[in-house]
C-alpha atoms as a PDB file:
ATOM      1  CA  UNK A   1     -36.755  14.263  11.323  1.00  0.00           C
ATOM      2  CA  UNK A   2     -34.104  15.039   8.680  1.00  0.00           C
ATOM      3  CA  UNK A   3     -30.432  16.788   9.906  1.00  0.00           C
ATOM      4  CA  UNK A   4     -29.343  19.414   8.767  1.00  0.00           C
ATOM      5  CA  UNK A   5     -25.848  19.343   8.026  1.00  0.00           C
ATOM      6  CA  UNK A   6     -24.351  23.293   8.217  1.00  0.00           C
ATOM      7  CA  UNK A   7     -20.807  23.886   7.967  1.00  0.00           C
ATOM      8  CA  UNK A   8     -19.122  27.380   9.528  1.00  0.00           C
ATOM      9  CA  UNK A   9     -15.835  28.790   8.016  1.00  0.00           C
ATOM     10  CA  UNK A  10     -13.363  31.543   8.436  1.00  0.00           C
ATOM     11  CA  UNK A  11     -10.764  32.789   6.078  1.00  0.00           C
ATOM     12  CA  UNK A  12      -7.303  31.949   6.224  1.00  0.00           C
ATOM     13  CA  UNK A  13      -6.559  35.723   6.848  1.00  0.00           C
ATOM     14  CA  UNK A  14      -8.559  35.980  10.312  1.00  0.00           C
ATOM     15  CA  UNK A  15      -7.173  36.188  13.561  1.00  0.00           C
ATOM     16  CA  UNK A  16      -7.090  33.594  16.112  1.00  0.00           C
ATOM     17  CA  UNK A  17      -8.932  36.176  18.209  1.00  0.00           C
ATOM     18  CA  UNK A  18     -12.146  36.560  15.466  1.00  0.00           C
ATOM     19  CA  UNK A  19     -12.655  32.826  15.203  1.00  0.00           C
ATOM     20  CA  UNK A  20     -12.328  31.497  18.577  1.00  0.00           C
ATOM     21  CA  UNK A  21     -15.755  34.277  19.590  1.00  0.00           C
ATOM     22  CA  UNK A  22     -17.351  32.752  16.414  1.00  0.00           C
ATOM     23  CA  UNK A  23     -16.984  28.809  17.364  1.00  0.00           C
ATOM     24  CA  UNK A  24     -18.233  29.684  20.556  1.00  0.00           C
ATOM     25  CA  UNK A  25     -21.111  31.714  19.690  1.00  0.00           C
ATOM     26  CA  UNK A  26     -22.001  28.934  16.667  1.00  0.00           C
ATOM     27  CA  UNK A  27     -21.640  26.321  20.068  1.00  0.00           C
ATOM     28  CA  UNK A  28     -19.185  24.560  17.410  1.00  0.00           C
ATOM     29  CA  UNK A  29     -16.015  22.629  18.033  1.00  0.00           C
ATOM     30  CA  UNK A  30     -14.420  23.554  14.773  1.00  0.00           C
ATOM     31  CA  UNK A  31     -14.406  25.642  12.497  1.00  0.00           C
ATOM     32  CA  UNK A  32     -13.626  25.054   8.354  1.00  0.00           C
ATOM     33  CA  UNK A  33     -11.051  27.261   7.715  1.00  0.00           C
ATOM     34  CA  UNK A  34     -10.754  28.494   3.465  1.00  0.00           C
ATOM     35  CA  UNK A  35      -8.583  30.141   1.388  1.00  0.00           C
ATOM     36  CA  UNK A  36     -10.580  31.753  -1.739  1.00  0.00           C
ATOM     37  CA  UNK A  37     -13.438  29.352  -2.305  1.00  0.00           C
ATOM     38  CA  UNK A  38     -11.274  26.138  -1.570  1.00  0.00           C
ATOM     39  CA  UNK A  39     -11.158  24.083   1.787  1.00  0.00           C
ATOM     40  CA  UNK A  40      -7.305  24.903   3.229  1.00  0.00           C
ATOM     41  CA  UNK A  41      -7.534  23.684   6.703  1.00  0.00           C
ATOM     42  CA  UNK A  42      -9.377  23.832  10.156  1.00  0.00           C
ATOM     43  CA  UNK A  43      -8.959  24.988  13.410  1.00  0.00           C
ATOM     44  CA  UNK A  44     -10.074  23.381  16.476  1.00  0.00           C
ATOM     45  CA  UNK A  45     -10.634  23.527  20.363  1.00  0.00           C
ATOM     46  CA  UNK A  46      -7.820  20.976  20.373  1.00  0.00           C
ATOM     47  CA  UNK A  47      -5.716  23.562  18.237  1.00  0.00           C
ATOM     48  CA  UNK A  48      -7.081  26.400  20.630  1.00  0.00           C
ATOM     49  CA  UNK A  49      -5.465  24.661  23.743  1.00  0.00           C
ATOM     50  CA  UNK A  50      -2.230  23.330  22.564  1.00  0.00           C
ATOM     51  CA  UNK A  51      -1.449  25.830  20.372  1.00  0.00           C
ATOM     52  CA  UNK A  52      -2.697  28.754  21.344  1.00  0.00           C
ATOM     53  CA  UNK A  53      -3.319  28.776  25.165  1.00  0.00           C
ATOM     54  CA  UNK A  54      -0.092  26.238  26.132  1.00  0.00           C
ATOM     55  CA  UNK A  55       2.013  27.939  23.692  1.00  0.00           C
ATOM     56  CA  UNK A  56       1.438  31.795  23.850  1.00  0.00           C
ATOM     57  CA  UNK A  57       1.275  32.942  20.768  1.00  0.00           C
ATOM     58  CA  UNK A  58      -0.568  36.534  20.681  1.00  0.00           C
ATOM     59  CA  UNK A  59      -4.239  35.792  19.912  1.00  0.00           C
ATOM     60  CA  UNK A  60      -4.840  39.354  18.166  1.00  0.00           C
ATOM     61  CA  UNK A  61      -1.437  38.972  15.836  1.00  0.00           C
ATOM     62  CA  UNK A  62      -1.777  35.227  14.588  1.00  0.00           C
ATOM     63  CA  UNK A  63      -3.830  34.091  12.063  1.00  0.00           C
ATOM     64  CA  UNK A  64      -5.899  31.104  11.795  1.00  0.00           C
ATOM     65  CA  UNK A  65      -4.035  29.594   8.932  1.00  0.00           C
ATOM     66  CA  UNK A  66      -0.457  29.610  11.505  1.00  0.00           C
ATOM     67  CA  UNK A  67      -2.626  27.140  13.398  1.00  0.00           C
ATOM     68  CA  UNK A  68      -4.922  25.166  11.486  1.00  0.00           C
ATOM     69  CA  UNK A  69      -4.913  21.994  10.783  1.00  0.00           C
ATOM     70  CA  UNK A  70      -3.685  21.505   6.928  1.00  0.00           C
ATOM     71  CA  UNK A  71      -5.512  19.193   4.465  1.00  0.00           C
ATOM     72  CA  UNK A  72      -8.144  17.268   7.139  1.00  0.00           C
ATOM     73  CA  UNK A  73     -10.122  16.696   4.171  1.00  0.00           C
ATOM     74  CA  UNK A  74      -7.703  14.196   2.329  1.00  0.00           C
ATOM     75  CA  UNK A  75      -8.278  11.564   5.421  1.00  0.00           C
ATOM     76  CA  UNK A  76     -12.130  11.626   4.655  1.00  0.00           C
ATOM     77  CA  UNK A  77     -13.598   8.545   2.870  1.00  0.00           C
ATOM     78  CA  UNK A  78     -15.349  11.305   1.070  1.00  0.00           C
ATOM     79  CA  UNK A  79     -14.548  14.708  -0.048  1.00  0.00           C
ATOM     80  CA  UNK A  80     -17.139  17.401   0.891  1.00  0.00           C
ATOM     81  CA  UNK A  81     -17.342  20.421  -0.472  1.00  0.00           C
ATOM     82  CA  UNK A  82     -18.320  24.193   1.433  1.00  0.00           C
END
């Protein structure tokens, strides 16, 4: 059986409160976050707890790109491209 590798991403631009219903609906633990048609970031569970939940920041008024994770990608032994 062959797996299929999918990727999900949000925009820079949406809110903390749009992605966080689409990683759970997608049953995902990330989510690639872009910025035009380049890779910018991503936001995780991890980044959901610590910096969202522990730290308060209004879920409807922060966007994903406050939060995210910046350049994941150059740590890969391989770039991959969305």
């Amino acid at each position: 059986m062959k797996k299929v590798l999918q990727f999900f991403c949000v925009t820079e631009k949406k809110s903390i409160e749009q992605a966080v219903p689409e990683m759970s609906r997608q049953r995902i633990g990330s989510i690639v976050v872009k910025k035009g048609s380049s890779v910018c970031g991503i936001f995780t569970k991890r980044d959901v707890l610590t910096r969202v939940v522990s730290a308060g920041p209004d879920p409807k008024a922060t966007q994903v790109r406050e939060l995210m994770t910046e350049s994941f990608y150059l740590n890969l032994p391989y770039y991959i491209s969305v």
